[in-house]
N, C-alpha and C. Protein backbone atom coordinates (compact mmCIF):
# COMPACT_ATOMS: atom_id res chain seq x y z
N UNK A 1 0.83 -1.20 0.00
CA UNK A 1 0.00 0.00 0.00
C UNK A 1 0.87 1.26 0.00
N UNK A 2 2.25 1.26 0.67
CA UNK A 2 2.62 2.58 1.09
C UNK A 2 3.66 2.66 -0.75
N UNK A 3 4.08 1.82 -1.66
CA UNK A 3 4.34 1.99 -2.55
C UNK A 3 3.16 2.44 -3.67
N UNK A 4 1.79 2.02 -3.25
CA UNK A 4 1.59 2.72 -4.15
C UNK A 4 0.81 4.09 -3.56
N UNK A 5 0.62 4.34 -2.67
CA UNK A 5 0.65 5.77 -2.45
C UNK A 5 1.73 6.61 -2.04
N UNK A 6 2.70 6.24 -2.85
CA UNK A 6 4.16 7.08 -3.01
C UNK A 6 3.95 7.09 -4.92
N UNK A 7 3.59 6.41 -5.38
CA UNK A 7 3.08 6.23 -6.88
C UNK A 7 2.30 7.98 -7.02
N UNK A 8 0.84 7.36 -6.40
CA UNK A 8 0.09 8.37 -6.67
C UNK A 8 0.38 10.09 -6.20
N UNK A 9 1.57 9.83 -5.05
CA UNK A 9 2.35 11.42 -4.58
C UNK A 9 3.28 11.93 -5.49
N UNK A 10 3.76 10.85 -6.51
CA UNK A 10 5.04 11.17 -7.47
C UNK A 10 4.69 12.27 -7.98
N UNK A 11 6.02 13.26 -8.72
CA UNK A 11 5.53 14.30 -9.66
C UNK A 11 5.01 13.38 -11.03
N UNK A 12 4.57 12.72 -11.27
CA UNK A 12 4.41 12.23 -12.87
C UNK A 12 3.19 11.52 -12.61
N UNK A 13 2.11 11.39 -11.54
CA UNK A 13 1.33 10.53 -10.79
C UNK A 13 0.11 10.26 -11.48
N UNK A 14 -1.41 9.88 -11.38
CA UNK A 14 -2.20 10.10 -12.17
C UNK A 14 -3.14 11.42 -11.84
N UNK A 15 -2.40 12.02 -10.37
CA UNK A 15 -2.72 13.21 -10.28
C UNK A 15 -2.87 14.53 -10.73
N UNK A 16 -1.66 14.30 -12.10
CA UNK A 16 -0.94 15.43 -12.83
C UNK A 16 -1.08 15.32 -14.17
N UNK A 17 -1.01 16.51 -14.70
CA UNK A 17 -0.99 17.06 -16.11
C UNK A 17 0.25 15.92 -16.78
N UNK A 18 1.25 15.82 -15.93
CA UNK A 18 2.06 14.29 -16.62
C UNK A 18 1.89 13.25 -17.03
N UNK A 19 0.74 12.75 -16.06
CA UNK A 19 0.47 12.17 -16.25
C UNK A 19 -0.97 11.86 -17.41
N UNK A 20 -1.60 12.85 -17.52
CA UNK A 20 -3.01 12.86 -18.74
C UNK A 20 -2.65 13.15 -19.84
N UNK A 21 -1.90 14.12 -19.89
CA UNK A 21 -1.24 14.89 -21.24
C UNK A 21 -0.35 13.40 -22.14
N UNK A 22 0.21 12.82 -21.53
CA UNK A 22 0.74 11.67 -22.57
C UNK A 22 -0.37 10.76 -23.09
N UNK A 23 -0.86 10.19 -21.90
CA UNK A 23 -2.50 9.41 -22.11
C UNK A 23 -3.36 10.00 -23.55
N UNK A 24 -3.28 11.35 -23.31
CA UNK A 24 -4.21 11.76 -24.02
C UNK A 24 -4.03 11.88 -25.83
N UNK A 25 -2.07 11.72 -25.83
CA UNK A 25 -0.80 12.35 -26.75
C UNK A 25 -0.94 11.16 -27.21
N UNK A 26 -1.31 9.78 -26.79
CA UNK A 26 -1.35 8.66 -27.31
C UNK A 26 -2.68 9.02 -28.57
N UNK A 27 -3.74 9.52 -28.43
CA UNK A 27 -4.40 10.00 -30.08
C UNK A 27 -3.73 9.92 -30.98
N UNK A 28 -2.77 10.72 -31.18
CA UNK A 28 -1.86 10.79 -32.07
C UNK A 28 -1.43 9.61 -32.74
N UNK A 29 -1.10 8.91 -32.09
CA UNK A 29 -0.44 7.43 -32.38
C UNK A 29 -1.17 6.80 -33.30
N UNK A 30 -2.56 6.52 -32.34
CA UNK A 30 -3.47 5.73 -32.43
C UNK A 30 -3.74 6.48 -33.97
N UNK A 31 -4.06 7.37 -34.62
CA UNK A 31 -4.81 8.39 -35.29
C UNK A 31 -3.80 8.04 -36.54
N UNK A 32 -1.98 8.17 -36.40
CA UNK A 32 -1.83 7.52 -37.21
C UNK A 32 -1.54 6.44 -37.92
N UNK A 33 -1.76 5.44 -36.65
CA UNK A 33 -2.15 4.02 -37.43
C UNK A 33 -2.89 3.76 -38.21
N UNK A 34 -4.00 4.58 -37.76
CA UNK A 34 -5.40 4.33 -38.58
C UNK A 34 -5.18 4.81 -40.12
N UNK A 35 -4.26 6.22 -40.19
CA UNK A 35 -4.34 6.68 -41.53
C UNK A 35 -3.32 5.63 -42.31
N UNK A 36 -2.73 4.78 -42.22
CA UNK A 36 -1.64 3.76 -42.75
C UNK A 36 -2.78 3.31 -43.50
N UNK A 37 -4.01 2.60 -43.01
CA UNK A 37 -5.10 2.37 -43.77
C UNK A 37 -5.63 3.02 -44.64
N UNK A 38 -5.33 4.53 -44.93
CA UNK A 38 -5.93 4.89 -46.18
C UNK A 38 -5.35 4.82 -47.32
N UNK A 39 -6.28 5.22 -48.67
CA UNK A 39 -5.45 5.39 -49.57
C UNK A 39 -4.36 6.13 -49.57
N UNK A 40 -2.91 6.31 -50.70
CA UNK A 40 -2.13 7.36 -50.82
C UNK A 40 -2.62 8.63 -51.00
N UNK A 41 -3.61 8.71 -51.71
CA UNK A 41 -4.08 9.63 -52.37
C UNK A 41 -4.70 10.94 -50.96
N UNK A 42 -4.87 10.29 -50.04
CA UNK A 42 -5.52 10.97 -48.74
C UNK A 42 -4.38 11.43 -47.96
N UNK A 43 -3.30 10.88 -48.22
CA UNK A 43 -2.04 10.95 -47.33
C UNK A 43 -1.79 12.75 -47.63
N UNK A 44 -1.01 13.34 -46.19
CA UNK A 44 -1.02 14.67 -46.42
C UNK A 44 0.21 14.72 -46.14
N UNK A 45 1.74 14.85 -46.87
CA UNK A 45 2.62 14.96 -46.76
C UNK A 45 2.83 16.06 -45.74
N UNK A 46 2.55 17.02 -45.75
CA UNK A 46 2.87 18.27 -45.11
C UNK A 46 2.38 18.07 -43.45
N UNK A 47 1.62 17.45 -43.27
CA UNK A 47 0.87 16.99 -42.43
C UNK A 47 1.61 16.18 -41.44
N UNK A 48 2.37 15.31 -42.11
CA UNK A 48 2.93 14.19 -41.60
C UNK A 48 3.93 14.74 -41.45
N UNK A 49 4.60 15.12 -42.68
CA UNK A 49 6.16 15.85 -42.19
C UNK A 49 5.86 17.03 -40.68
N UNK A 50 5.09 17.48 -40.93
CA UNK A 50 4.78 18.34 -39.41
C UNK A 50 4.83 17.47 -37.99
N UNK A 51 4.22 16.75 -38.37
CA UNK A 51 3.90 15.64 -37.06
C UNK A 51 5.15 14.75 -36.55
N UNK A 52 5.66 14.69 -37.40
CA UNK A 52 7.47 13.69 -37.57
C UNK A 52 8.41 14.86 -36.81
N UNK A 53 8.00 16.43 -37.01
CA UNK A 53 9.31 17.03 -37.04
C UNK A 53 8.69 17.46 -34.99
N UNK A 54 7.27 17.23 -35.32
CA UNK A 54 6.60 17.77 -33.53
C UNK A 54 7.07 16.70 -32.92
N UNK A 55 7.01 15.52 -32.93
CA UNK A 55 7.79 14.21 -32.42
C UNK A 55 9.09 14.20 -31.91
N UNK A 56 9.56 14.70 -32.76
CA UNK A 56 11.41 14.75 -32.97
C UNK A 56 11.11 15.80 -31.59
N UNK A 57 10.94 16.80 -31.98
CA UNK A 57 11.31 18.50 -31.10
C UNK A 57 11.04 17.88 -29.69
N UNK A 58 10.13 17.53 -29.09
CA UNK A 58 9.33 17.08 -27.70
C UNK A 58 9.87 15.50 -27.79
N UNK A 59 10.51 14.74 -28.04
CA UNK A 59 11.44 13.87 -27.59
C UNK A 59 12.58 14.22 -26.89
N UNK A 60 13.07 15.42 -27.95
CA UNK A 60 14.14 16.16 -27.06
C UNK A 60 14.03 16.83 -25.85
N UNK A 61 12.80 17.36 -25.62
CA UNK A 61 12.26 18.31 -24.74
C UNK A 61 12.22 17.13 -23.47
N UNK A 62 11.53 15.98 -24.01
CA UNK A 62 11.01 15.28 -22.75
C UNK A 62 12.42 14.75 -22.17
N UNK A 63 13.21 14.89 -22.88
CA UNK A 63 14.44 13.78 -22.41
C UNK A 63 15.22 14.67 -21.42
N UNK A 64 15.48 16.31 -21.51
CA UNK A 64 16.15 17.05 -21.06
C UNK A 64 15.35 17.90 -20.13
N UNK A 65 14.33 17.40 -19.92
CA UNK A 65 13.15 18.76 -18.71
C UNK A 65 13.38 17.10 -17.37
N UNK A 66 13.01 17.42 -16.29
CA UNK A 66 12.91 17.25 -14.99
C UNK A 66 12.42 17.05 -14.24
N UNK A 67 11.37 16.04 -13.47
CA UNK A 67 11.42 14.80 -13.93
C UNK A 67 11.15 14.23 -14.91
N UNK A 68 12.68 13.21 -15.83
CA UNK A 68 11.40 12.64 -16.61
C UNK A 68 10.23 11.86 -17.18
N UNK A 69 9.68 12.25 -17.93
CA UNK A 69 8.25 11.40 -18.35
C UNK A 69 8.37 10.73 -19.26
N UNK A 70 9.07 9.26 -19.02
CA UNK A 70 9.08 8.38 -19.71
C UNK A 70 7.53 7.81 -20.65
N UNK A 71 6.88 8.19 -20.00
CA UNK A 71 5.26 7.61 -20.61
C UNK A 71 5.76 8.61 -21.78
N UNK A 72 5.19 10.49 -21.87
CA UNK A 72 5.37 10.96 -23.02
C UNK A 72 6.54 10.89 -23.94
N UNK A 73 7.59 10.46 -23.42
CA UNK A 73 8.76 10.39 -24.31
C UNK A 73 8.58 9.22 -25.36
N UNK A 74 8.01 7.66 -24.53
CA UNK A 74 7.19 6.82 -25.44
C UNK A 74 6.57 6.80 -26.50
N UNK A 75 5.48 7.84 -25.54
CA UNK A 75 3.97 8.06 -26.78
C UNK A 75 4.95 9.27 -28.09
N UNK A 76 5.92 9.82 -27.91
CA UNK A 76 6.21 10.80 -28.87
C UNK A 76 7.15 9.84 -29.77
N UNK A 77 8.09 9.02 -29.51
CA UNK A 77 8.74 7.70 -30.09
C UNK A 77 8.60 6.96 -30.90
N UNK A 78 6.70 6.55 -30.50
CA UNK A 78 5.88 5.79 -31.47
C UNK A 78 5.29 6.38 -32.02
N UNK A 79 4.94 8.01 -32.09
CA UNK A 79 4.45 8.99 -32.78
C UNK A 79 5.45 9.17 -34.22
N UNK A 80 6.78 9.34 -33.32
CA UNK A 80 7.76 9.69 -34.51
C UNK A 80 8.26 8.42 -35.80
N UNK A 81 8.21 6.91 -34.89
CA UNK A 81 7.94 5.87 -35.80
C UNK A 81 6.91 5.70 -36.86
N UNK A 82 5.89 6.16 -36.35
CA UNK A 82 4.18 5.96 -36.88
C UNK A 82 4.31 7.05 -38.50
N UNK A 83 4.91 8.07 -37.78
CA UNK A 83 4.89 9.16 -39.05
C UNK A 83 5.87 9.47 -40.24
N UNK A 84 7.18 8.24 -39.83
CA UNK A 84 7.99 7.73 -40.69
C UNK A 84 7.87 6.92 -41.78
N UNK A 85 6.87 6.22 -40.80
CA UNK A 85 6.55 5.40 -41.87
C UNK A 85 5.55 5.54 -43.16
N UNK A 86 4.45 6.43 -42.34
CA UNK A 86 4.05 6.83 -43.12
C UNK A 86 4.38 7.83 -44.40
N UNK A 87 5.21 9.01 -44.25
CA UNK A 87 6.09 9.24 -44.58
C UNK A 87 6.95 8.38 -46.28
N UNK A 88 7.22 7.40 -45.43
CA UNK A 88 7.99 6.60 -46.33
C UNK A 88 7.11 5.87 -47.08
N UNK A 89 5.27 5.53 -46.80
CA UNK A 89 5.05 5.26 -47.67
C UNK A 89 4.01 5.90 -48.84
N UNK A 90 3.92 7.28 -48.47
CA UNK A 90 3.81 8.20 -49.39
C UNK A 90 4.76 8.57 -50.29
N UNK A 91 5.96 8.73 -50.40
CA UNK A 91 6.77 8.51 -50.87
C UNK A 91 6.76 7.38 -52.05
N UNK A 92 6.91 6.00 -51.47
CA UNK A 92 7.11 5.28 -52.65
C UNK A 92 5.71 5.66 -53.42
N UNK A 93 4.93 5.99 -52.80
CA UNK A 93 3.53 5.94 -53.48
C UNK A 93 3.55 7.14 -54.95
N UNK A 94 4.73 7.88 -54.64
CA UNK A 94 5.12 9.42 -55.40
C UNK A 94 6.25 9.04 -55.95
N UNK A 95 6.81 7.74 -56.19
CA UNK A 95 7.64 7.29 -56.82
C UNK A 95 9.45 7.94 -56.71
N UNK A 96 9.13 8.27 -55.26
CA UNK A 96 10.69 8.96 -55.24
C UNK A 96 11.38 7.72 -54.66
N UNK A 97 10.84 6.87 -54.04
CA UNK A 97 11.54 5.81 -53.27
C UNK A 97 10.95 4.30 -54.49
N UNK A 98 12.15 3.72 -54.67
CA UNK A 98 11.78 2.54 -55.15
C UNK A 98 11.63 1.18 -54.28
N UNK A 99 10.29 0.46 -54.92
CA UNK A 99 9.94 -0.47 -53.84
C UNK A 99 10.44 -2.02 -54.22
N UNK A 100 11.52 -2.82 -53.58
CA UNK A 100 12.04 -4.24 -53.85
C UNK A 100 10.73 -4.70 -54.58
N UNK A 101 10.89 -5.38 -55.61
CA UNK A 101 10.14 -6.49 -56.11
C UNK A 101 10.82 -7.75 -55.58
């Protein structure tokens, strides 16, 4: 019991903006898995490149601020994976990247 109400006293607890704000940052993720499912044609380069470069910036942020928040550093990780890929497969879809046969 007394570990986990040293949990819920932490700065990162489910008491805190640390703790909801990643929870919530997980959308993102989730949002672009889902678009992997659409056509190319829906894909918004600019969009994505935005979202890849917001990933990147606040990875850095989370890694170097005090305490840190491993949860959002996560959710921004798989954000920045998620939008690579996508990314990459707009791309071949625009024929700048060639795809192995």
């Amino acid at each position: 019991m007394a570990s986990f109400q040293a949990f819920l006293n932490s700065p990162v607890a489910p008491k805190t903006t640390h703790f909801w704000g990643p929870i919530a940052n997980w959308g993102f993720v989730v949002a672009g898995l889902v678009d992997t499912l659409k056509p190319l044609e829906m894909i918004s380069h600019n969009m994505t490149v935005a979202m890849w470069v917001y990933s990147a910036l606040f990875m850095r942020f989370e890694w170097l601020v005090q305490p840190r928040n491993y949860l959002l550093l996560g959710c921004h990780a798989s954000n920045e994976t998620v939008q690579l890929y996508q990314l990459s497969h707009w791309a071949k879809g625009q024929g700048y990247l060639e795809s192995k046969e």
